[in-house]
PDB file of N, CA and C in Angstrom:
ATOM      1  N   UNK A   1      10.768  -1.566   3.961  1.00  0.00           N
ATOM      2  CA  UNK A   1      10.028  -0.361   3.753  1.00  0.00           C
ATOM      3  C   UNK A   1       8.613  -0.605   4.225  1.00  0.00           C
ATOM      4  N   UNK A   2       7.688   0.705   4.861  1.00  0.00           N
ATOM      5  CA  UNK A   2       6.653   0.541   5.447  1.00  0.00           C
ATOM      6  C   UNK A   2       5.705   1.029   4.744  1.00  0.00           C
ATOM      7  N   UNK A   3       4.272   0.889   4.300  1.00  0.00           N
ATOM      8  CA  UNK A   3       3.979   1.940   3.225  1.00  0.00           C
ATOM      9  C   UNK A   3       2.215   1.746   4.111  1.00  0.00           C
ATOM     10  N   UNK A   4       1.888   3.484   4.236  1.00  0.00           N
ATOM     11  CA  UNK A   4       0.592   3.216   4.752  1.00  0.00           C
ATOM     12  C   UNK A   4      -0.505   3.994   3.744  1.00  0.00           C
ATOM     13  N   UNK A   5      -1.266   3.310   3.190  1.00  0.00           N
ATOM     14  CA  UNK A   5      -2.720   3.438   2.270  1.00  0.00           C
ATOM     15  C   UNK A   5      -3.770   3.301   2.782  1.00  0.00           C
ATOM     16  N   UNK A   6      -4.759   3.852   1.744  1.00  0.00           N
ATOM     17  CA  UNK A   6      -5.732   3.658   2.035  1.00  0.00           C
ATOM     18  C   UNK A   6      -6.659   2.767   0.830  1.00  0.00           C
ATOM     19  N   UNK A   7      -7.616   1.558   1.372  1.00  0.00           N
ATOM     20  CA  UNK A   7      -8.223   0.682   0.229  1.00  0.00           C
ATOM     21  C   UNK A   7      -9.974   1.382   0.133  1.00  0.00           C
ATOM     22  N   UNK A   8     -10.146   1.732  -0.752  1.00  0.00           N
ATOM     23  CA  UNK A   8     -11.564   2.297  -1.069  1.00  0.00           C
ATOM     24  C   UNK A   8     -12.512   1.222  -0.792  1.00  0.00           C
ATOM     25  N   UNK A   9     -14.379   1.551  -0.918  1.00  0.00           N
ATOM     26  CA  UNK A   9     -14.666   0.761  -0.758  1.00  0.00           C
ATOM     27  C   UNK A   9     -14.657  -0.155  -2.244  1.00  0.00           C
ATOM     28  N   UNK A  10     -14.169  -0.266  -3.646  1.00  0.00           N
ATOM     29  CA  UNK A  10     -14.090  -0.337  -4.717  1.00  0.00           C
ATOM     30  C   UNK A  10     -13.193  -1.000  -4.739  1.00  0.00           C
ATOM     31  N   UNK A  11     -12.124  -1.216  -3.629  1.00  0.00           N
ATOM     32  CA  UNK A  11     -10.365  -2.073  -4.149  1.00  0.00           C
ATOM     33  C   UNK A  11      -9.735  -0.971  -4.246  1.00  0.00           C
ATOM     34  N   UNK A  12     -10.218   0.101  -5.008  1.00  0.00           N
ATOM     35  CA  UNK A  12      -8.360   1.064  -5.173  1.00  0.00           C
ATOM     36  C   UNK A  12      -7.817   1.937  -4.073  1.00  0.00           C
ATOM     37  N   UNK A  13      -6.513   1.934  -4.228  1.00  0.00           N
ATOM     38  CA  UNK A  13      -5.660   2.221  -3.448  1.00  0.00           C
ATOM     39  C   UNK A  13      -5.829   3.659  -3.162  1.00  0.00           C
ATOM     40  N   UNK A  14      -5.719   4.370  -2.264  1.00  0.00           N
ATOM     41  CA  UNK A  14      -5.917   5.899  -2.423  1.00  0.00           C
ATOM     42  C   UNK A  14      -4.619   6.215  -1.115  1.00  0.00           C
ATOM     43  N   UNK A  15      -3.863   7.595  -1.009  1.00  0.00           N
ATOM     44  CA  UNK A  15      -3.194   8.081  -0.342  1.00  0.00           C
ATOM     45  C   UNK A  15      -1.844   7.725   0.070  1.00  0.00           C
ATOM     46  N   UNK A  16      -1.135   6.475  -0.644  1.00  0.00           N
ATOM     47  CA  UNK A  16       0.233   5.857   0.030  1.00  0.00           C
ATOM     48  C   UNK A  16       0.880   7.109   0.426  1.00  0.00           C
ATOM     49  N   UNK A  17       1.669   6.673   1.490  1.00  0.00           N
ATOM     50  CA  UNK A  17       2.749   7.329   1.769  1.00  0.00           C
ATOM     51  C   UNK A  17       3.609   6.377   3.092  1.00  0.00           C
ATOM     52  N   UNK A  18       4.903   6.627   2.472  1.00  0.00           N
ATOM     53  CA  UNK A  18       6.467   6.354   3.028  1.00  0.00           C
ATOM     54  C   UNK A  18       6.233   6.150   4.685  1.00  0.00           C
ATOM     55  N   UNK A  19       6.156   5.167   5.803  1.00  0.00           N
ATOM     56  CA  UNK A  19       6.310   5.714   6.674  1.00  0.00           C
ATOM     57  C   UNK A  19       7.556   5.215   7.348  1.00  0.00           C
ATOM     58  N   UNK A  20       8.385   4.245   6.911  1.00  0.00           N
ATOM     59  CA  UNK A  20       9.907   3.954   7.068  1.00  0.00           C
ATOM     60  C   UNK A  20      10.297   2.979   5.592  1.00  0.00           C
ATOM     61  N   UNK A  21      11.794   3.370   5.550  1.00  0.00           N
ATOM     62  CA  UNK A  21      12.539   2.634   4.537  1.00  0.00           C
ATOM     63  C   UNK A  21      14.108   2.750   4.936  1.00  0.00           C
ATOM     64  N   UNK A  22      14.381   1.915   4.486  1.00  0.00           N
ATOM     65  CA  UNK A  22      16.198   1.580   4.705  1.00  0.00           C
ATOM     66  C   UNK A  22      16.570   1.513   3.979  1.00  0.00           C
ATOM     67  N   UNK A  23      18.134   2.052   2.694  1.00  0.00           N
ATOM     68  CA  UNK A  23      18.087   3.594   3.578  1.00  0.00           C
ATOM     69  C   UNK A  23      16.790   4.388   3.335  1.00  0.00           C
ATOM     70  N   UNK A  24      16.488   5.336   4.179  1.00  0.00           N
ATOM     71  CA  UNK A  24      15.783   6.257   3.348  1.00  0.00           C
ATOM     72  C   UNK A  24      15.357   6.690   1.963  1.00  0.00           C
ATOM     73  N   UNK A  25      14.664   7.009   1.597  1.00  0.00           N
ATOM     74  CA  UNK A  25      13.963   7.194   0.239  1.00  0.00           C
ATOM     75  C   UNK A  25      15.020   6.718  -0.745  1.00  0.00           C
ATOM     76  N   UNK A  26      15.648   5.688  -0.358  1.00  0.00           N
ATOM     77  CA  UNK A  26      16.310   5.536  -1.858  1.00  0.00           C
ATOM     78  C   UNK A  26      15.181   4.240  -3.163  1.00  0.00           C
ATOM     79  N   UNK A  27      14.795   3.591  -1.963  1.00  0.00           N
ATOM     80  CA  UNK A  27      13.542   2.716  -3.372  1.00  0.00           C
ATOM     81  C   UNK A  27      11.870   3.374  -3.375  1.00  0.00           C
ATOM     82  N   UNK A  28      12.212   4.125  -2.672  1.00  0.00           N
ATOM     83  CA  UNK A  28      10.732   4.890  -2.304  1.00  0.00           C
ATOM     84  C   UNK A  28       9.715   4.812  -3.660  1.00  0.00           C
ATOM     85  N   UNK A  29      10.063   5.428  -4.465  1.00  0.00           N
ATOM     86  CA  UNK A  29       9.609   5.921  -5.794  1.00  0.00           C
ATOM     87  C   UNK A  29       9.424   4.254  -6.699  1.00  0.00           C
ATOM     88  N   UNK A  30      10.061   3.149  -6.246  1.00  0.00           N
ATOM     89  CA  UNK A  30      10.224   1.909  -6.851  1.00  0.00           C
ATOM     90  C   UNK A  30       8.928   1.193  -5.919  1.00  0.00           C
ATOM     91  N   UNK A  31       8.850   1.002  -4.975  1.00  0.00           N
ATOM     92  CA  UNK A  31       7.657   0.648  -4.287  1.00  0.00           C
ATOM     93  C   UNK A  31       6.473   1.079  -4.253  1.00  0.00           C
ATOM     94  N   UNK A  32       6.341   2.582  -4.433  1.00  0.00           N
ATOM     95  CA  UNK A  32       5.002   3.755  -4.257  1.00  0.00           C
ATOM     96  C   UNK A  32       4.889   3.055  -5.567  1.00  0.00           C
ATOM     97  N   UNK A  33       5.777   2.769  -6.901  1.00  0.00           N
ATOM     98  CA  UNK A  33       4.887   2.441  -8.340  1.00  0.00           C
ATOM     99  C   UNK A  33       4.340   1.165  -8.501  1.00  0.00           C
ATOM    100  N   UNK A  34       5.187   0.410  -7.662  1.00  0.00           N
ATOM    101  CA  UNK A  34       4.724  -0.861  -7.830  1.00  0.00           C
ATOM    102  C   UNK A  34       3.379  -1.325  -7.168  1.00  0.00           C
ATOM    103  N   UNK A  35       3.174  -0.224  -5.533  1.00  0.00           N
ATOM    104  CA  UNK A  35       1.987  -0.277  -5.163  1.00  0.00           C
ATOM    105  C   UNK A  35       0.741   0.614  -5.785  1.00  0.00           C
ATOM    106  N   UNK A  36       1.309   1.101  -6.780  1.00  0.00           N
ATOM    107  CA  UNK A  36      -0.067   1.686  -7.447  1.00  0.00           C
ATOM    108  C   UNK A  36      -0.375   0.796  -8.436  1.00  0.00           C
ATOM    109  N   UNK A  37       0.292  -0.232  -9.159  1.00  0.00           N
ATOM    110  CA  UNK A  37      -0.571  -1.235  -9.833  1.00  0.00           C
ATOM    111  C   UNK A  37      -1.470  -2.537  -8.951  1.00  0.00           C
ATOM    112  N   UNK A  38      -1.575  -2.523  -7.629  1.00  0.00           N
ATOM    113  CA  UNK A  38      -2.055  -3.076  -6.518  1.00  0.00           C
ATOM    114  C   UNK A  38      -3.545  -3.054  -6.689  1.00  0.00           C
ATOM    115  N   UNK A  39      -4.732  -4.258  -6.933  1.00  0.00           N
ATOM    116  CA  UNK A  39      -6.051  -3.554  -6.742  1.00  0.00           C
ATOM    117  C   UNK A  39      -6.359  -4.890  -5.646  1.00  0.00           C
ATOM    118  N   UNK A  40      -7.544  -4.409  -4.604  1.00  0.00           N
ATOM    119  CA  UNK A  40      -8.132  -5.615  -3.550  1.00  0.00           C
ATOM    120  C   UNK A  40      -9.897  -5.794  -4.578  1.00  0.00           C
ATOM    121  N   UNK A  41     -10.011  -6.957  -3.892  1.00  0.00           N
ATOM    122  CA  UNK A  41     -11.312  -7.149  -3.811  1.00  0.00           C
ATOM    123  C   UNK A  41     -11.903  -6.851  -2.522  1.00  0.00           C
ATOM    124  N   UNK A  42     -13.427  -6.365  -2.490  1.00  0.00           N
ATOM    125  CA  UNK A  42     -13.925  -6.355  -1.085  1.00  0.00           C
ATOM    126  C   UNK A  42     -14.217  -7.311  -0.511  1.00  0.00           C
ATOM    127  N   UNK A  43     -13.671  -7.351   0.787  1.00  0.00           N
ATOM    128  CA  UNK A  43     -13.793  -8.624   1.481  1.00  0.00           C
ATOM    129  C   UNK A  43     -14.999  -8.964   2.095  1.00  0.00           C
ATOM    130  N   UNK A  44     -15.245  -9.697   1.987  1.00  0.00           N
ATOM    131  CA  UNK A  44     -16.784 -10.340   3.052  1.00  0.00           C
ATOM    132  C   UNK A  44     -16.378 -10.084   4.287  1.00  0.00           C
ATOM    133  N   UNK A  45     -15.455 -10.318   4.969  1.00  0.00           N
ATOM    134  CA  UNK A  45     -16.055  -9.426   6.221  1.00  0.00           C
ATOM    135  C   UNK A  45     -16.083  -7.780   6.505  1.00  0.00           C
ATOM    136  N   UNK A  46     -16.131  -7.387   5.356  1.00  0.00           N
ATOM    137  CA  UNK A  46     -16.769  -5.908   5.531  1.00  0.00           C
ATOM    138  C   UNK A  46     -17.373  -5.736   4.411  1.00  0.00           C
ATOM    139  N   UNK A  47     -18.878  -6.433   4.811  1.00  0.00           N
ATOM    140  CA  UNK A  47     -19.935  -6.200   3.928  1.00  0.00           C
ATOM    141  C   UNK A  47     -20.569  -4.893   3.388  1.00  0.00           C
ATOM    142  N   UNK A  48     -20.430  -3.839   4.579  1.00  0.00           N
ATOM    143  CA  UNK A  48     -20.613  -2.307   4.390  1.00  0.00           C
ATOM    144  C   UNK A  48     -19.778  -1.623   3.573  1.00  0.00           C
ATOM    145  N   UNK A  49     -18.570  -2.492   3.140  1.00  0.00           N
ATOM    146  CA  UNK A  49     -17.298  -1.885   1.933  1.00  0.00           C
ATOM    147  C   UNK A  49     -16.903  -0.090   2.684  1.00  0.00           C
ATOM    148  N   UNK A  50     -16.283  -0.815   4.406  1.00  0.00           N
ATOM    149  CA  UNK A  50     -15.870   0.661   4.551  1.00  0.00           C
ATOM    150  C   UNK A  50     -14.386   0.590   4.308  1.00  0.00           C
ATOM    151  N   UNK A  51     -13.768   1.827   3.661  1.00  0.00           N
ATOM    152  CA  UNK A  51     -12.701   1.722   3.483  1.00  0.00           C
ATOM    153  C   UNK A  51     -11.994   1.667   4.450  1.00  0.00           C
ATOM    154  N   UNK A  52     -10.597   0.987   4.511  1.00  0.00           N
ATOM    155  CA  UNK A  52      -9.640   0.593   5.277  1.00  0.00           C
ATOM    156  C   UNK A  52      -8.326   1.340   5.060  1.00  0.00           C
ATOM    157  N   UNK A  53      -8.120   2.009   6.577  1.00  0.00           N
ATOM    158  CA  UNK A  53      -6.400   2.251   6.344  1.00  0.00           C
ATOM    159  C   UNK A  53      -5.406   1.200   6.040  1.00  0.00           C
ATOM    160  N   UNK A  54      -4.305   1.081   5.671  1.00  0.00           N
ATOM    161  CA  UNK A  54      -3.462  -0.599   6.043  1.00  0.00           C
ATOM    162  C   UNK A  54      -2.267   0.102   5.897  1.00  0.00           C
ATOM    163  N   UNK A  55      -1.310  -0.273   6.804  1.00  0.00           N
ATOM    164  CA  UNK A  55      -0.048  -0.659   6.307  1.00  0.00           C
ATOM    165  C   UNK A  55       0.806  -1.457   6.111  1.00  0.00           C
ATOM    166  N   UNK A  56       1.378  -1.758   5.119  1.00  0.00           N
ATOM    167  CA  UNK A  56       1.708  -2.806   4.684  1.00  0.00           C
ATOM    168  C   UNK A  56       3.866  -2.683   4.662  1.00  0.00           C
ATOM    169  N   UNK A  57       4.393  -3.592   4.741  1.00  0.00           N
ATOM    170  CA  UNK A  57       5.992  -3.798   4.878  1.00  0.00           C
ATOM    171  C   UNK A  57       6.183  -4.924   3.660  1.00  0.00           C
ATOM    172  N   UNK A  58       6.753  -3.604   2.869  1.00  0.00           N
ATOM    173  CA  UNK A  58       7.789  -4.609   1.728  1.00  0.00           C
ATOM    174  C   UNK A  58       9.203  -4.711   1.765  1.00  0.00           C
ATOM    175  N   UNK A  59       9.563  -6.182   1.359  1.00  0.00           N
ATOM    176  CA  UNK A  59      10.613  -6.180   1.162  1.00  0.00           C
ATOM    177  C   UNK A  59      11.714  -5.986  -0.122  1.00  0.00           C
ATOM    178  N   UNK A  60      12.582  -5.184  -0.688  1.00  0.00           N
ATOM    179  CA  UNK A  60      12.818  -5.025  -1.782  1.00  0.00           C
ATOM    180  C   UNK A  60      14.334  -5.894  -1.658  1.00  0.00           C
ATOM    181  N   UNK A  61      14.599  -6.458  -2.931  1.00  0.00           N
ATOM    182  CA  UNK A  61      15.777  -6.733  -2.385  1.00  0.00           C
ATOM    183  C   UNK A  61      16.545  -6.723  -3.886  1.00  0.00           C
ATOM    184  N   UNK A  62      17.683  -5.606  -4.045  1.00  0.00           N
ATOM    185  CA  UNK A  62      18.456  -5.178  -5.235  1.00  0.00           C
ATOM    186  C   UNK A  62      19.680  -6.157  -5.454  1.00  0.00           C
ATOM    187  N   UNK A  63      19.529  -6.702  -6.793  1.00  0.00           N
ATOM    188  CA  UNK A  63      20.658  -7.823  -7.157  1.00  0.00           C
ATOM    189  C   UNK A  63      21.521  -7.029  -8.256  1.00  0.00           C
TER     190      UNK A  63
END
């Protein structure tokens, strides 16, 4: 699954959304929650704390 956000200049997460998953939206709702307990620190190399798009690829894997 592909998930693209946005990191404030503060760490929090603002805007996820879905941009691929296999199958389709079936863990969607399991990842979007797990990435809302997600916080960054601001990194030193962006001393100006501008926020960053990212997308990020998780892997889920159901036992």
């Amino acid at each position: 699954m592909a998930i693209r956000y946005l990191i404030d200049s503060n760490g929090n997460l603002f805007s996820p959304e879905r941009v691929a998953s296999e199958p389709p939206g079936v863990l969607d709702l399991v990842a979007l929650s797990g990435l809302a307990k997600t916080r960054y620190r601001v990194a030193e190399q962006n001393p100006d704390a501008i926020p960053v798009r990212v997308v990020s690829r998780l892997d889920i894997e159901v036992k």
